[in-house]
Protein backbone atom coordinates (compact mmCIF):
# COMPACT_ATOMS: atom_id res chain seq x y z
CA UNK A 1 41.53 27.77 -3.93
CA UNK A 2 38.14 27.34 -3.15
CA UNK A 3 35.38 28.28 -5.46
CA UNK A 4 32.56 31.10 -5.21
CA UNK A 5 30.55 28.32 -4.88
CA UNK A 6 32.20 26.36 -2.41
CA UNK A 7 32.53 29.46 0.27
CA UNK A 8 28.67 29.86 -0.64
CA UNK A 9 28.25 26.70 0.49
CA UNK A 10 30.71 27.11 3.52
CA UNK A 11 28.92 30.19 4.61
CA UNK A 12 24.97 28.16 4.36
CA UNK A 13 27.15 25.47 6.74
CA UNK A 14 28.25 28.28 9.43
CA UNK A 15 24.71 30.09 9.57
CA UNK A 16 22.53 26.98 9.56
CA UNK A 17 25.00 25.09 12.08
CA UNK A 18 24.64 28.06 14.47
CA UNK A 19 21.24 28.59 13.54
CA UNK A 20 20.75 24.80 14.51
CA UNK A 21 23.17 24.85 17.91
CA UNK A 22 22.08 28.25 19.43
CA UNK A 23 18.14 29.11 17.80
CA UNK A 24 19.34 32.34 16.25
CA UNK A 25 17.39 33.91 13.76
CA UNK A 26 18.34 32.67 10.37
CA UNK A 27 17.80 35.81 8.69
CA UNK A 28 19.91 38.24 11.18
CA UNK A 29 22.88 35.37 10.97
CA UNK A 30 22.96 34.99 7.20
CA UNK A 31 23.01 38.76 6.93
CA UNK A 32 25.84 39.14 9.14
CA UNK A 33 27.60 35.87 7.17
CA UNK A 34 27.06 37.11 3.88
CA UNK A 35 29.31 40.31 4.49
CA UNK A 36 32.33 37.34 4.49
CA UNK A 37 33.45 38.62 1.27
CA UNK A 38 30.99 36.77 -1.16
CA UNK A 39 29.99 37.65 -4.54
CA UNK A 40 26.42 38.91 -5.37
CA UNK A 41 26.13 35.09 -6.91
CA UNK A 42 27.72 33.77 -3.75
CA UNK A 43 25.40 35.66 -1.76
CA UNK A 44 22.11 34.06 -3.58
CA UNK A 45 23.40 31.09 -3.25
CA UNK A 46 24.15 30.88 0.43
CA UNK A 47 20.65 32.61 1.00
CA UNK A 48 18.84 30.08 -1.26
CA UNK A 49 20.49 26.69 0.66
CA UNK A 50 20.28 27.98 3.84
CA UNK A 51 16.41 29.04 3.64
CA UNK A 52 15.87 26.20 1.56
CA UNK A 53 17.56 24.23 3.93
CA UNK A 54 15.56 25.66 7.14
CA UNK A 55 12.36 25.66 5.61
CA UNK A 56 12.59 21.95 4.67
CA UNK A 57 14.62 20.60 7.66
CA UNK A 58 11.53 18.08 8.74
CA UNK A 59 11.99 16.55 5.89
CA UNK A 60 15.47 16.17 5.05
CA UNK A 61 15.70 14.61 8.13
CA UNK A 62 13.35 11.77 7.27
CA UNK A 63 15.20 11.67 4.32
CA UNK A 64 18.80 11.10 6.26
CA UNK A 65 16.81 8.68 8.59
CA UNK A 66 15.30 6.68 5.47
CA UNK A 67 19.34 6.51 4.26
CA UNK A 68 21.20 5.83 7.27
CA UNK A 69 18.56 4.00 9.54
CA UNK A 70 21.57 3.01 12.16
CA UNK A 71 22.08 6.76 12.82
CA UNK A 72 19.25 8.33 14.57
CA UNK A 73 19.46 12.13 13.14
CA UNK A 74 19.40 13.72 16.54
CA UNK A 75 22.60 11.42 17.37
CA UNK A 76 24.65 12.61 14.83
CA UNK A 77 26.60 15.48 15.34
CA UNK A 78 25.59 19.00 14.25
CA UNK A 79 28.14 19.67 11.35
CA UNK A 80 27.17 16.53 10.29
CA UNK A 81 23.96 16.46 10.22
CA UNK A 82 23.90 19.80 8.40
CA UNK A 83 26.16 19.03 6.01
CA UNK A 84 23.54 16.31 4.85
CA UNK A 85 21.12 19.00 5.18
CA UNK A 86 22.89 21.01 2.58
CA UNK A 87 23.74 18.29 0.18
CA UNK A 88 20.02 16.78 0.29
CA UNK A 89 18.32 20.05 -0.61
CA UNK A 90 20.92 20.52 -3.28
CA UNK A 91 20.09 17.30 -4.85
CA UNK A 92 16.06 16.48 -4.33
CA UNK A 93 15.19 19.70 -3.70
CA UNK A 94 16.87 23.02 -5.44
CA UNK A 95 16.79 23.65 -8.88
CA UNK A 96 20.08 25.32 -9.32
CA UNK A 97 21.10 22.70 -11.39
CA UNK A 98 24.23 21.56 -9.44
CA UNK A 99 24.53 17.89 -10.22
CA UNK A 100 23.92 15.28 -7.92
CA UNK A 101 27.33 14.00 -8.20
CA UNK A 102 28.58 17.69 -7.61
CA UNK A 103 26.75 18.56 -4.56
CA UNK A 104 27.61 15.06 -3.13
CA UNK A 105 31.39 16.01 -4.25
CA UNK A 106 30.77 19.06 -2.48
CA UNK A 107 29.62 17.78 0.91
CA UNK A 108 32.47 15.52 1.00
CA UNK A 109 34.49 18.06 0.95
CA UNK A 110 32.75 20.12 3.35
CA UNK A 111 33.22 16.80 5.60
CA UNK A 112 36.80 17.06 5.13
CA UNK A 113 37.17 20.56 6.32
CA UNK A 114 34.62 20.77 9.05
CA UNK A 115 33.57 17.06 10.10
CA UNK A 116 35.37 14.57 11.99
CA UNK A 117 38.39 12.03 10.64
CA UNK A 118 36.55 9.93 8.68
CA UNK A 119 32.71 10.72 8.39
CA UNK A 120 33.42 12.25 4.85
CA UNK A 121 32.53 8.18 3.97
CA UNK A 122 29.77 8.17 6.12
CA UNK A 123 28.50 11.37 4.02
CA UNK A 124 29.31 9.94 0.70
CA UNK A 125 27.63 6.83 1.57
CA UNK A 126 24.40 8.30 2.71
CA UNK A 127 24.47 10.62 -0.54
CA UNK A 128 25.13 7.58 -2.75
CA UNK A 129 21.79 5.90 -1.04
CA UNK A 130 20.04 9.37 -1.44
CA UNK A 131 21.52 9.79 -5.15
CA UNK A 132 20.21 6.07 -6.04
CA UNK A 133 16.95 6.15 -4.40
CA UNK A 134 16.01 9.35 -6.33
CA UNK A 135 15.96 7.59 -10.00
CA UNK A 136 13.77 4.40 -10.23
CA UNK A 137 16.37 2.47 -12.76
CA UNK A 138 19.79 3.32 -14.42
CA UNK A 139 19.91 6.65 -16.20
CA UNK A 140 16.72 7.69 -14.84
CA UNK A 141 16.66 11.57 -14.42
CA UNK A 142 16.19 12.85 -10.73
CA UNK A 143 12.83 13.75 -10.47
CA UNK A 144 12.05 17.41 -10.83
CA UNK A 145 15.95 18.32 -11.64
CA UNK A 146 16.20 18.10 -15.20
């Protein structure tokens, strides 16, 4: 059974990957999301990826590039490329202190559900780069998250 957590994060996937494939507005789509049967917490948390998310798109995308330089951004598909979205902010970016390792966990399994066969290894890969790159040597803190 999937967490409150988890279907927060499922419902920031649905209303950024429309947001991203049809130019909705982000605000009218996560309204109408959010009345999926979330919990006030749920709610916040959907509403904090996804504007986190859309507000920092630019560069999350450099970010993806900078990990996964054989996969222009714009080439990858848009579930994909969202779901890295999602699991970037989590980790650089948002200071709801989900664990790297957790929000990676988390996008895999997001991959699983909503991505094709096998890019839930292409996700954890680029996470593990992102992950990495963020502390400067072994047991290094990410910057900004703790």
């Amino acid at each position: 059974m999937a967490t409150s957590r988890r279907k927060a994060r499922t419902v920031a996937l649905q209303v950024l990957f429309e947001v991203d494939c049809t130019g909705h507005d982000l605000g009218v789509t996560l309204e109408r999301a959010s009345q999926t049967g979330l919990t006030t917490e749920g709610r916040a948390l959907a509403r904090a990826i996804a504007e986190g998310v859309d507000a920092n798109r630019g560069k999350l995308d450099e970010i993806i590039a900078q990990h996964a330089p054989n996969w222009p951004v714009d080439q990858l598909s848009g579930i994909d490329r969202t779901i890295l979205r999602i699991a970037i902010f989590e980790i650089l970016m948002n200071n709801d202190r989900t664990p790297p390792k957790a929000a990676a966990n988390e996008a895999v399994e997001l991959s699983k559900a909503f991505g094709g066969e096998k890019i839930h290894r292409f996700i954890n890969g680029v996470l593990g780069a992102v992950i990495g790159g963020a502390s400067s040597e072994k047991g290094t803190p990410i910057p900004g998250r703790f």
